[in-house]
Protein backbone atom coordinates (compact mmCIF):
# COMPACT_ATOMS: atom_id res chain seq x y z
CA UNK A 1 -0.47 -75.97 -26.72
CA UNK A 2 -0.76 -73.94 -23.80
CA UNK A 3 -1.43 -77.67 -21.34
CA UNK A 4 1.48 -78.58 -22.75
CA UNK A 5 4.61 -78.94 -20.25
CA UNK A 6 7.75 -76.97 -21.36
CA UNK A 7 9.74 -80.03 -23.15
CA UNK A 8 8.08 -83.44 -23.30
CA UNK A 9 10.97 -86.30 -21.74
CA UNK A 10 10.50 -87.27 -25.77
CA UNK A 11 10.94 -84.04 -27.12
CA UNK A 12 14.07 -83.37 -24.91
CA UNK A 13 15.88 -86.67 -25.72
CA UNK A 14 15.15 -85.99 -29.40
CA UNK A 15 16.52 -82.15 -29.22
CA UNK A 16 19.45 -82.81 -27.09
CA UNK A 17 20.55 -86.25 -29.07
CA UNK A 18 20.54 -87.94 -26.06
CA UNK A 19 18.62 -91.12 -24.15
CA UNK A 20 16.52 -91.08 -21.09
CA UNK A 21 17.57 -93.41 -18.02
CA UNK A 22 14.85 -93.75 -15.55
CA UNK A 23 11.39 -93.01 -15.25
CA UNK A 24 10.26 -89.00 -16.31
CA UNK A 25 7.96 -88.45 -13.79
CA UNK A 26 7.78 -84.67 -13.17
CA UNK A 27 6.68 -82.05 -16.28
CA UNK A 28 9.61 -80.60 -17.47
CA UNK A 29 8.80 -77.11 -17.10
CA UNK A 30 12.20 -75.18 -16.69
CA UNK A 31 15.96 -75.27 -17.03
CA UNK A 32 18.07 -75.04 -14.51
CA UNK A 33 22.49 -75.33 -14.14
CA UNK A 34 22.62 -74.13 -10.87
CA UNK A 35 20.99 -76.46 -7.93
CA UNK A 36 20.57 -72.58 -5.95
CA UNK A 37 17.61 -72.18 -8.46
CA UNK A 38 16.25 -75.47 -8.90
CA UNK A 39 12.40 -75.62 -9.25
CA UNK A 40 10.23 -78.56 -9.12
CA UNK A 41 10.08 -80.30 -12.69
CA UNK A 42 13.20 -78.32 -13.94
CA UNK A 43 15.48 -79.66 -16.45
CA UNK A 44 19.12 -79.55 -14.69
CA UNK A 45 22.28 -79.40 -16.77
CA UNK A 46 25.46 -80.29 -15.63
CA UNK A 47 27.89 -78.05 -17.05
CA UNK A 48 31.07 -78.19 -16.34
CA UNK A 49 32.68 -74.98 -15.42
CA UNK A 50 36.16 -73.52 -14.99
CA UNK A 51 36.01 -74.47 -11.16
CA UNK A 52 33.08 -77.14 -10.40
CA UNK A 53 31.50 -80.00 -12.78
CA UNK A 54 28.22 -79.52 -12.28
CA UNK A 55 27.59 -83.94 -12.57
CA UNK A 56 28.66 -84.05 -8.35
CA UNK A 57 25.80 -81.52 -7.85
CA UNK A 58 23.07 -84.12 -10.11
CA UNK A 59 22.11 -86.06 -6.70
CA UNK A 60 21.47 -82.65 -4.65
CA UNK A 61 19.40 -81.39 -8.12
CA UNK A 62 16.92 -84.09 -8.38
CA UNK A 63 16.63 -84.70 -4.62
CA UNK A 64 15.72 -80.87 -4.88
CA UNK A 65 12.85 -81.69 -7.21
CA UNK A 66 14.66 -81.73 -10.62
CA UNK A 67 12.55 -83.83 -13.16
CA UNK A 68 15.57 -84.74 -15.37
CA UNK A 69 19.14 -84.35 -15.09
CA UNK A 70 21.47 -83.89 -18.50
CA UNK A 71 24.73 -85.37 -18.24
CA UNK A 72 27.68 -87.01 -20.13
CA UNK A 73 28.31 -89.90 -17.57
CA UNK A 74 26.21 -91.45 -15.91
CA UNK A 75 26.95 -93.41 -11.68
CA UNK A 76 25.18 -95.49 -9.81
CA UNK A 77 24.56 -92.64 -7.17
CA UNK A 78 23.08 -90.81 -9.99
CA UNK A 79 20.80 -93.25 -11.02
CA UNK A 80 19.52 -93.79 -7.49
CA UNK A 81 19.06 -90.23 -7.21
CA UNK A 82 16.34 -89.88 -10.32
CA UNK A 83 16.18 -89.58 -13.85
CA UNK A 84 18.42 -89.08 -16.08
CA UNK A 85 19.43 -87.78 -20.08
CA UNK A 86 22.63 -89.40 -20.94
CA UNK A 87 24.18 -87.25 -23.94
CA UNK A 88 27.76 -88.12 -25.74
CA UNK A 89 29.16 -84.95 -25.57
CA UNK A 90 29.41 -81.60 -23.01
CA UNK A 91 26.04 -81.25 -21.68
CA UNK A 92 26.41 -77.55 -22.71
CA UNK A 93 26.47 -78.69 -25.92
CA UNK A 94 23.12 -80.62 -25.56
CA UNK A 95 22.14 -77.03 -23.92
CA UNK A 96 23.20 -75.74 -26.87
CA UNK A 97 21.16 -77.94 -29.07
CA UNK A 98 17.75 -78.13 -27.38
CA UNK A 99 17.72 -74.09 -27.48
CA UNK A 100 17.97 -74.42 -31.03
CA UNK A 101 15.30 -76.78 -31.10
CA UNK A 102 13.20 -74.74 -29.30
CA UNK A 103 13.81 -71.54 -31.58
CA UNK A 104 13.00 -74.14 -34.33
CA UNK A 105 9.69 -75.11 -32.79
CA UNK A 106 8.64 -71.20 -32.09
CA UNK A 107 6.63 -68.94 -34.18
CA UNK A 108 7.69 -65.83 -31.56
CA UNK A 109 8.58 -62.42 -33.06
CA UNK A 110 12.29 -62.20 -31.90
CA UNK A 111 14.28 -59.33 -30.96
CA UNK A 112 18.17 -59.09 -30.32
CA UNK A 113 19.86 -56.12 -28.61
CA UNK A 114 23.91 -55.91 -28.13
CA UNK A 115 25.84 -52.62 -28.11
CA UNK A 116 29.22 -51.78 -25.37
CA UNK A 117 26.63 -50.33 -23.17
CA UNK A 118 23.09 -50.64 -22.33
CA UNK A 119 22.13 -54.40 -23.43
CA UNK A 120 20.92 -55.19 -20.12
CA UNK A 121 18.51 -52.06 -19.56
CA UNK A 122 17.41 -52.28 -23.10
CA UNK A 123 16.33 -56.14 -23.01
CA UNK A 124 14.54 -54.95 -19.57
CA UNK A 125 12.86 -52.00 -21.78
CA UNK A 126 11.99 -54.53 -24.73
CA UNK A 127 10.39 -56.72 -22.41
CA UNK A 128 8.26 -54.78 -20.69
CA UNK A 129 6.86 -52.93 -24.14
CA UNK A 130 6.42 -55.97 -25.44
CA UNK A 131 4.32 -57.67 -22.58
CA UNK A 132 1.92 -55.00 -22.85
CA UNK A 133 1.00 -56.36 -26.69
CA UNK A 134 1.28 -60.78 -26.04
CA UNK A 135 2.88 -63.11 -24.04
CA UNK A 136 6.85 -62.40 -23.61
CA UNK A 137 9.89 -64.06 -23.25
CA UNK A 138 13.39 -62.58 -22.31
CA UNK A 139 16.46 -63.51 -20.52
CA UNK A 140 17.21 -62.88 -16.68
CA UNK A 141 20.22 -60.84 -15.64
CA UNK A 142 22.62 -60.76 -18.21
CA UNK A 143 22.44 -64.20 -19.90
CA UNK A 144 24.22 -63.24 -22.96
CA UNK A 145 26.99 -65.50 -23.03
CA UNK A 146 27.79 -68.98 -24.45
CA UNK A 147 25.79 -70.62 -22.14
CA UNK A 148 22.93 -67.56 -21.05
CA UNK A 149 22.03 -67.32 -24.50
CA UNK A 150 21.03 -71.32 -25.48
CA UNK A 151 19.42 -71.13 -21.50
CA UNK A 152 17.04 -68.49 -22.34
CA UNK A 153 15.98 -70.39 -25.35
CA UNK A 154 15.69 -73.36 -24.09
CA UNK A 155 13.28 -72.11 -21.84
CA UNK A 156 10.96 -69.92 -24.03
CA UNK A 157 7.58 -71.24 -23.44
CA UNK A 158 5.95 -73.31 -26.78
CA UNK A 159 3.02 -70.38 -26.86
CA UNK A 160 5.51 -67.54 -26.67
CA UNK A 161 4.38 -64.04 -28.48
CA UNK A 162 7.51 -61.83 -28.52
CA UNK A 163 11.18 -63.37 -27.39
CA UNK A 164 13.81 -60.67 -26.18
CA UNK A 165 17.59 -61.73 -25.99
CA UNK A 166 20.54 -60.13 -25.09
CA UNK A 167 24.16 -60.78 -26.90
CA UNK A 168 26.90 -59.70 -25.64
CA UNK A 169 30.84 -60.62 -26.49
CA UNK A 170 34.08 -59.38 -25.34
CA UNK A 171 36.45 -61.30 -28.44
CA UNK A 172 35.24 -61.40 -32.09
CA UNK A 173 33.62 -64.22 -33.30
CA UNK A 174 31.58 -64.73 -30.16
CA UNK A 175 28.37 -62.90 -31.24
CA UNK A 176 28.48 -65.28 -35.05
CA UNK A 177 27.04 -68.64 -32.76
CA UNK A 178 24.84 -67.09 -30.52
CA UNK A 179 22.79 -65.09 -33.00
CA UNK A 180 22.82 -67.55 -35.55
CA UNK A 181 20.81 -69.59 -32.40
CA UNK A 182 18.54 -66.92 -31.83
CA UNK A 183 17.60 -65.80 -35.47
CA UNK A 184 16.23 -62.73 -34.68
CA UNK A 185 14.17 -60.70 -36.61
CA UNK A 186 15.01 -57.12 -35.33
CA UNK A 187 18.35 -56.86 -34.38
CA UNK A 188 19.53 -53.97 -32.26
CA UNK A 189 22.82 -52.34 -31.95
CA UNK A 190 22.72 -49.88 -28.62
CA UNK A 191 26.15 -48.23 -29.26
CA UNK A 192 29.72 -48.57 -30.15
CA UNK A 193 32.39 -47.56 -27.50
CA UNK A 194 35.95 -48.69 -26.33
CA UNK A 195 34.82 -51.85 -24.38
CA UNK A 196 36.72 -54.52 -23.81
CA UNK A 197 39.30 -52.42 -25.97
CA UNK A 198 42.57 -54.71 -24.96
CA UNK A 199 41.37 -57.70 -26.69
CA UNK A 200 41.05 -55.36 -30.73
CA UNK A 201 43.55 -53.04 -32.29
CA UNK A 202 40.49 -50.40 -32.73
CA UNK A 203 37.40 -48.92 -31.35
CA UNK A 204 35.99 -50.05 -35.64
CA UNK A 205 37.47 -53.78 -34.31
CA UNK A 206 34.77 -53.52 -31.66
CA UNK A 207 32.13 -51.96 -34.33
CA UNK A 208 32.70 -54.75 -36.68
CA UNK A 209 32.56 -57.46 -33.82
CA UNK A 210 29.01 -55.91 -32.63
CA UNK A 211 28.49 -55.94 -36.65
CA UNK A 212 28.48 -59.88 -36.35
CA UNK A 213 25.03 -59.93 -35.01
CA UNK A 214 23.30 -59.11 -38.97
CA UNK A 215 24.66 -62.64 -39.63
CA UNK A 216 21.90 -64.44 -38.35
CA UNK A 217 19.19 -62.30 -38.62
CA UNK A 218 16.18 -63.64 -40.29
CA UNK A 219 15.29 -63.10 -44.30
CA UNK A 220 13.73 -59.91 -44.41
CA UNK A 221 14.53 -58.94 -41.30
CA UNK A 222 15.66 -55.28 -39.85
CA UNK A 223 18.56 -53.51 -38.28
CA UNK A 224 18.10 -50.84 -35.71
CA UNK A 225 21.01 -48.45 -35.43
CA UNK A 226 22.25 -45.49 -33.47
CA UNK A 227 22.39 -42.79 -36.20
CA UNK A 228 24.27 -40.67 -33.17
CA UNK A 229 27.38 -42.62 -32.23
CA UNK A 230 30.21 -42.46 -34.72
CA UNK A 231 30.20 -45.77 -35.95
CA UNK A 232 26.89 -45.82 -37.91
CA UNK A 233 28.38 -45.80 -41.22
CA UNK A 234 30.38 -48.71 -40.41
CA UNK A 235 27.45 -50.38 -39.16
CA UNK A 236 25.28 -49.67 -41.88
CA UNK A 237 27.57 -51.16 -43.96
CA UNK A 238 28.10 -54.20 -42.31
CA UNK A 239 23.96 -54.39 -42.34
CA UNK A 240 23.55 -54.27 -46.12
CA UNK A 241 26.70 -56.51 -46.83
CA UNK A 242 25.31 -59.20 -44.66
CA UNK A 243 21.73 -59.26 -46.78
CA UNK A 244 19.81 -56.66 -44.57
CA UNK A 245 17.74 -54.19 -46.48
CA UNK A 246 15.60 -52.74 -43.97
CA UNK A 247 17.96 -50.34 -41.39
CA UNK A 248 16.66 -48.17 -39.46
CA UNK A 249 18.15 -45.34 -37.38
CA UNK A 250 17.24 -44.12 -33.82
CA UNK A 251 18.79 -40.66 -31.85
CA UNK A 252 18.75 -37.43 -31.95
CA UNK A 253 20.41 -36.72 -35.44
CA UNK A 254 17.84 -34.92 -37.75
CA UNK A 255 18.35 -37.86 -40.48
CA UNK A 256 16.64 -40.30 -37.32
CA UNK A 257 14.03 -43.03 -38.49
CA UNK A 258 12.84 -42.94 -34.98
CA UNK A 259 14.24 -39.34 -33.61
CA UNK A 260 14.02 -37.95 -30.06
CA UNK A 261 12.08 -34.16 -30.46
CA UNK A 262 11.98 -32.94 -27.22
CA UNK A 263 13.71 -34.41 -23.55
CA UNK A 264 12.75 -33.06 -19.98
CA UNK A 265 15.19 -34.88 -17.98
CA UNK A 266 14.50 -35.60 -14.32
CA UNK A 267 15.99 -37.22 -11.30
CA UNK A 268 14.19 -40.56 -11.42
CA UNK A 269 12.64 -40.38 -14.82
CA UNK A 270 12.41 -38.51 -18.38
CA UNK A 271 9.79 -37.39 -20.22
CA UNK A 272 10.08 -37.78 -24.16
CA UNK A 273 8.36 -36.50 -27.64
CA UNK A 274 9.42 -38.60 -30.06
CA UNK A 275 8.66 -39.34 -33.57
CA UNK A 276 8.71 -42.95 -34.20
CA UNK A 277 8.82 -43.66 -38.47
CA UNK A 278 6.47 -40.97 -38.70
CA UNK A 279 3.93 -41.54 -35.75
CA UNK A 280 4.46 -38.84 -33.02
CA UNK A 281 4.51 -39.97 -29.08
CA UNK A 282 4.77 -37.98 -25.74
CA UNK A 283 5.85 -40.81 -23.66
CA UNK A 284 7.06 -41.13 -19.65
CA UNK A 285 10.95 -43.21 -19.46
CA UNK A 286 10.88 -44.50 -16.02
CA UNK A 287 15.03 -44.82 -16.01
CA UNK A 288 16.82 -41.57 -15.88
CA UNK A 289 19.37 -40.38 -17.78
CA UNK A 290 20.10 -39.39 -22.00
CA UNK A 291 21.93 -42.82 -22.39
CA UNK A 292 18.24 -44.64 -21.30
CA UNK A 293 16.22 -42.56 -23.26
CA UNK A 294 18.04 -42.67 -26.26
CA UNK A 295 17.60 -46.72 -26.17
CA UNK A 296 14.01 -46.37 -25.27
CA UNK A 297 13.75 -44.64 -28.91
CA UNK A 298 15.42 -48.03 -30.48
CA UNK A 299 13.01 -50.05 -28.03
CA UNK A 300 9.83 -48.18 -29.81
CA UNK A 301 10.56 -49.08 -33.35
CA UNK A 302 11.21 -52.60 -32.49
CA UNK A 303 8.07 -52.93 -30.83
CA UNK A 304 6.30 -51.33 -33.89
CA UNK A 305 7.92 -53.34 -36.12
CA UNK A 306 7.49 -56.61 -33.96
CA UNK A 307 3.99 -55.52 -34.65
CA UNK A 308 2.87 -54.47 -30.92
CA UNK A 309 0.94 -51.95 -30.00
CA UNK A 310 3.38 -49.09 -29.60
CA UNK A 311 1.13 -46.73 -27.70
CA UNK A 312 0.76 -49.61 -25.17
CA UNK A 313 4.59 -50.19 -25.48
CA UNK A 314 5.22 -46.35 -24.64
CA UNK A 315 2.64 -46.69 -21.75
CA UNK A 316 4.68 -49.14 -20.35
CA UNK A 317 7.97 -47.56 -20.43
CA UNK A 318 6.68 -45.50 -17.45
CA UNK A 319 7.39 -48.77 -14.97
CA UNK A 320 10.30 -49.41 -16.34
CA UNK A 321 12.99 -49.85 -13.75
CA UNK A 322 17.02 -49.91 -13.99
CA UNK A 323 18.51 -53.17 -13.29
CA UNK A 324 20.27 -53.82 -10.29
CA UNK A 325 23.33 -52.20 -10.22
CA UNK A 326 22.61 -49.95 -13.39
CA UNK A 327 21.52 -46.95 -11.46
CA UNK A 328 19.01 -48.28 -8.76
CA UNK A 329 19.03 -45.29 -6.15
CA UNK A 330 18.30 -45.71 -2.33
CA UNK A 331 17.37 -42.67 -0.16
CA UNK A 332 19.55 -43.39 3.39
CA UNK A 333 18.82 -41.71 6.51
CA UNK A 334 21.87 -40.32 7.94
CA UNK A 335 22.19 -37.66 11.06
CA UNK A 336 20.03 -34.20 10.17
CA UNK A 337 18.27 -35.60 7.60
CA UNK A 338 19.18 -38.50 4.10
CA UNK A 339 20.94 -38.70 1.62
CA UNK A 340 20.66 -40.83 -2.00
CA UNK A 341 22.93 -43.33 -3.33
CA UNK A 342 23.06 -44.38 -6.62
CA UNK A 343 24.11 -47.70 -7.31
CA UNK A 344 25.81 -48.30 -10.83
CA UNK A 345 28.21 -50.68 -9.67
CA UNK A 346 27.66 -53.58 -11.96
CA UNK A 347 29.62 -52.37 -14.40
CA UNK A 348 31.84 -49.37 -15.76
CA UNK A 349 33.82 -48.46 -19.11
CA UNK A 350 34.51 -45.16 -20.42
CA UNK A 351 30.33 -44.35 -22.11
CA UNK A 352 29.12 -45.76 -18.79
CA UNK A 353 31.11 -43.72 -16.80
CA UNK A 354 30.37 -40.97 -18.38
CA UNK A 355 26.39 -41.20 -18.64
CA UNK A 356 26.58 -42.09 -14.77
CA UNK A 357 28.58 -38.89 -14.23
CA UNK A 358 25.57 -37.08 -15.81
CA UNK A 359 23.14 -39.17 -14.11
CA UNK A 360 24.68 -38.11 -10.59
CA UNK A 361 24.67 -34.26 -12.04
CA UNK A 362 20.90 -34.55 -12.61
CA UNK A 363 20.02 -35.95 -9.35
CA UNK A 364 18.33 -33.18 -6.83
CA UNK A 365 20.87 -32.02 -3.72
CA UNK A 366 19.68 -31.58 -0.72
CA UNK A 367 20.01 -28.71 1.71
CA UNK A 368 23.99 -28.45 1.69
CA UNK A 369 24.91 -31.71 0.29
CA UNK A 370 27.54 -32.34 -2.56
CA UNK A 371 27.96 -34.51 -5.57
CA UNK A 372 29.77 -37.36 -4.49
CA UNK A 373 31.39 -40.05 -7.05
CA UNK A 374 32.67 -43.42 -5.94
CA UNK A 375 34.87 -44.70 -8.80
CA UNK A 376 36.70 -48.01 -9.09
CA UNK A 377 39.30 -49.55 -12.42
CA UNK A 378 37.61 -49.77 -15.62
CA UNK A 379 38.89 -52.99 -17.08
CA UNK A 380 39.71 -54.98 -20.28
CA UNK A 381 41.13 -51.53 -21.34
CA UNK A 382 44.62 -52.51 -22.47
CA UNK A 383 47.09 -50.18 -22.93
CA UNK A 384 44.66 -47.07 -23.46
CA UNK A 385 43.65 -47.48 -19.47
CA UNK A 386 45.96 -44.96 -18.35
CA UNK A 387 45.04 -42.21 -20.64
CA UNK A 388 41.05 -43.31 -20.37
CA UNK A 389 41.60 -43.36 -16.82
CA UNK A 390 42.96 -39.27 -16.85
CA UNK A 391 40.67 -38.54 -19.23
CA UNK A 392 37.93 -38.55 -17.08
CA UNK A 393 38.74 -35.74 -15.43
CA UNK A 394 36.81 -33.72 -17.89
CA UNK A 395 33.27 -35.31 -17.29
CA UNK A 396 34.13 -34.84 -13.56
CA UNK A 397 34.55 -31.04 -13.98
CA UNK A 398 31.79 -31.17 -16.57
CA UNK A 399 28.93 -32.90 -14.70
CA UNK A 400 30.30 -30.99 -11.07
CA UNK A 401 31.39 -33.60 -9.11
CA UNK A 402 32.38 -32.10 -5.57
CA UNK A 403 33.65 -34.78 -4.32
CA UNK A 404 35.82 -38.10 -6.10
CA UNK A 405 36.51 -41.18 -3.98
CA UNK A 406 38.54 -43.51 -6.15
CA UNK A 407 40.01 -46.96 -6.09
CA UNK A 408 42.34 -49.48 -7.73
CA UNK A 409 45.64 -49.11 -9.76
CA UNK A 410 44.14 -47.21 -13.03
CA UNK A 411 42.08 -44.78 -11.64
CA UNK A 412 44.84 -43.56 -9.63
CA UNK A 413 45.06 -41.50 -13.46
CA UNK A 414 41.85 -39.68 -12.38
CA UNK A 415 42.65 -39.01 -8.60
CA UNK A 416 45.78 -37.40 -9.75
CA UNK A 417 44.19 -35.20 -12.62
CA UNK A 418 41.72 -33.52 -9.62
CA UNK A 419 42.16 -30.99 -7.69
CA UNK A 420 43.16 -31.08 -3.80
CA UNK A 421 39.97 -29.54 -2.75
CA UNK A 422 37.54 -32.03 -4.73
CA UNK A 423 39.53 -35.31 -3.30
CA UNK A 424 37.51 -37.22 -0.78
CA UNK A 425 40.06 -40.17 -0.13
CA UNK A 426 42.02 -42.86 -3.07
CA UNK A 427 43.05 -46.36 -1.73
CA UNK A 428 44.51 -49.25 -4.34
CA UNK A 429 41.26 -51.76 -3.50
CA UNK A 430 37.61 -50.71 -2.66
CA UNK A 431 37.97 -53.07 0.03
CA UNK A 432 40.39 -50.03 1.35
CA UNK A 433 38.72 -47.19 0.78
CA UNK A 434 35.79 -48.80 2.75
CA UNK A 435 36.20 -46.98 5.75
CA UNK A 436 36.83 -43.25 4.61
CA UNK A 437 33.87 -43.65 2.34
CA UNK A 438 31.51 -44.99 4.94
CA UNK A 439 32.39 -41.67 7.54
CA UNK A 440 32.67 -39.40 4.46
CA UNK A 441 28.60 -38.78 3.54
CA UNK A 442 26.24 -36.18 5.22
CA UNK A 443 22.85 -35.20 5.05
CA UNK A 444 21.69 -33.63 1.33
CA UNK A 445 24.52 -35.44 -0.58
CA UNK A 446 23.82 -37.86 -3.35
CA UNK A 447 26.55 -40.59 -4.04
CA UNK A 448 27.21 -42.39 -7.21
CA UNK A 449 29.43 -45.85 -6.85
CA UNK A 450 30.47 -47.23 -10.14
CA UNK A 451 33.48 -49.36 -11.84
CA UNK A 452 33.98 -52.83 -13.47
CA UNK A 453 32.64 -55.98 -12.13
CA UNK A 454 36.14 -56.85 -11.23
CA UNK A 455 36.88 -53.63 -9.18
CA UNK A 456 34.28 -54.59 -6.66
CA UNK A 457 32.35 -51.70 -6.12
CA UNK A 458 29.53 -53.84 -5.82
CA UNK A 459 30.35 -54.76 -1.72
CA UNK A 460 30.83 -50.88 -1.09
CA UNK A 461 27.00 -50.06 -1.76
CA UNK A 462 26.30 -53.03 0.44
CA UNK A 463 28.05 -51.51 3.09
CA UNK A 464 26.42 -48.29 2.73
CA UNK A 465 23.18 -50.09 3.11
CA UNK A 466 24.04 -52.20 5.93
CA UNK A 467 25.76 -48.48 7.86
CA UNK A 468 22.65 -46.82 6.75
CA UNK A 469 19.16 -47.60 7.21
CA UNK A 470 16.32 -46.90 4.24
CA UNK A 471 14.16 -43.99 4.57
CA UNK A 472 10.42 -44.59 5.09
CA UNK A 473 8.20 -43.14 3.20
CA UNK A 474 4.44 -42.66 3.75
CA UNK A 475 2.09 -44.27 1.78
């Protein structure tokens, strides 16, 4: 199995429903729909998207070493160019169809994680646990969309041991198709919180929307749950309606399956007794912060009921890193000494905001510096932005932010609920703030950029970087 290329030319045209024109050269030993990644012997889809279709890109893919291109027309450039797999439909549907073949064809343990925050870091978690017990598949990035989700199955290796995938949605509905692809066997709900609020009437709208995921999990298969956020109930519910008899609860509520004894939280990392369906751990959380740990907790009985090794899966919980722009901190040298910024810029809603806010409150000052937060719109909140917006001003006095920097139309809520002497500087865009943040750090502070994709707080910790060179350290 193992000699065995990815997908066989045979095996794809029989998945995918299509018919190979040309000559299959190549093994077939990824998938690919952007020609920026393309690997020698990958599979390239043509997608079409909102702004490109993906078919004018097929002659740059194979010349780029592409074994196979999918596609719903076929030209005579294209033919030229390589091999092809002519399908009658969207390629993405073909996408679609091949990652259910290969879920079909794979005797993996699976695992599926959603929640309104923490998907990301918790399918990074997953995987690593799970690599310490067999060979491991999950998703890069956040693939946990229409199209991420039938990508990462399509290329889980034949010989795979433990597959980790990430769902996430922002409408109901959305999560139904994608688990019912990925047929997990544990299925993992993070948290409930007002995400993507504007598109339901309720907070329990969202809650029964992540509820969609016990729809496809597989007979005799388990829910893990978050016996501390509000909505377990509901959830629990939802579980034994939809056929699931196994549930299991993970937090730090005494009732806990898997319950969090004892936390020493530090800067970069927390240290954790735990007591995992009855089995007691001391284990080392290399991602700061309550929000991480508490996942780590719903990480460890999935990997024990996956059937790994969960002393190796704690063990390796120690490397574990935070995604890019999920709290990834950089130590800057500035004039009399550094500073440390915290980059959680990927994302931002109200939980998010508020676990970063404690995040930045845990990490060590130096000699005379200040807590600084950089904080950009939260969006997809509807009408409740406003009052979310304001109502941060309580986890900024609570987690002892000196100093706010704020941008965009909503969180102009926040900079108005804080005090004079706490405001660093509030422009409408980050692009406009840019400039007061960049002269506004000194040695001993610690920064903390975060807000919605769509905010862009993203470019502001790349200008940091580029203002700022990284501190050495000795080895």
């Amino acid at each position: 199995m193992a000699d065995l290329p990815l997908w066989t030319a045979e095996d794809l045209a029989a998945a995918s429903g299509g018919k190979i024109v040309g000559d299959v050269r190549l093994p077939l030993n990824g998938v690919s729909i952007d020609t920026r990644t393309i690997s020698q012997g990958d599979i390239f889809v043509a997608i079409k998207g909102e702004n490109h279709d993906a078919h004018d890109f097929v002659p740059r893919a194979l010349a780029q070493g592409a074994g196979v291109a999918i596609v719903s027309r076929v030209t005579d450039v294209m033919k030229a160019a390589g091999p092809l797999l002519r399908v009658a439909d969207d390629p993405l549907d073909a996408l679609v169809r091949i990652g259910t073949a290969s879920r079909a064809r794979s005797h993996a343990r699976i695992v599926a994680v959603t929640g309104s925050v923490g998907k990301t870091s918790s399918k990074e978690m997953l995987r690593m646990a799970l690599l310490a017990s067999g060979k491991t598949h999950a998703s890069v990035a956040s693939f946990n969309n229409h199209w991420g989700v039938p990508l990462t199955l399509s290329r889980m290796p034949r010989d795979t041991a433990y597959g980790v995938f990430e769902i996430g949605m922002n409408h109901s509905g959305e999560i139904t198709p994608l688990v019912g692809m990925v047929r997990p066997h544990v299925a993992i709900i993070t948290n409930v919180a007002p995400v993507h609020i504007a598109n339901f009437d309720s907070i329990g709208g969202i809650a029964d929307a992540k509820a969609e995921i016990f729809s496809g999990v597989e007979p005799d298969g388990i829910a893990i749950l978050n016996r501390d956020n509000a909505f377990f109930e509901r959830l629990s519910g939802a579980a034994k309606a939809a056929g699931i008899r196994n549930i299991l609860s993970f937090g730090m509520h005494e009732k806990s399956d898997v319950r969090a004894q004892a936390i020493a939280y530090h800067a970069n990392c927390s240290c954790v007794t735990a007591d995992v369906m009855g089995e007691k751990l001391v284990y080392k959380l290399g991602m700061p912060g309550e929000h991480m740990m508490l996942n780590s907790l719903a990480v460890l009985a999935a990997a024990k009921l996956l059937g790994a090794d969960l002393a190796r899966a704690a063990l390796a919980l120690a490397a574990a890193e935070a995604p890019k722009g999920r709290g990834v901190q950089h130590r800057l040298e500035i004039d009399g000494g550094e500073f440390l910024l915290i980059d959680e810029s990927y994302n931002a809603n109200p939980l998010s905001m508020v676990a970063a806010l404690s995040l930045l409150e845990r990490a060590k000052l130096g000699r005379g510096g200040r807590r600084i937060a950089v904080l950009g719109d939260m969006l997809e909140l509807g009408d409740h932005g406003p009052g979310l917006h304001a109502g941060l001003s309580k986890a900024v006095d609570a987690h002892n932010v000196d100093v706010l920097y704020a941008a965009g139309p909503l969180m102009v809520n926040l900079w108005e609920n804080t005090p004079a002497n706490r405001r660093g500087a509030y422009a409408n865009t980050s692009a406009e703030l840019r400039d007061n943040l960049l002269g506004g750090f000194r040695a001993g502070d610690v920064v903390m950029i975060k807000g919605s994709l769509g905010s862009r707080m993203g470019p502001l910790v790349e200008a940091i970087r580029a203002r700022f060179a990284p501190v050495e350290r000795d080895i």
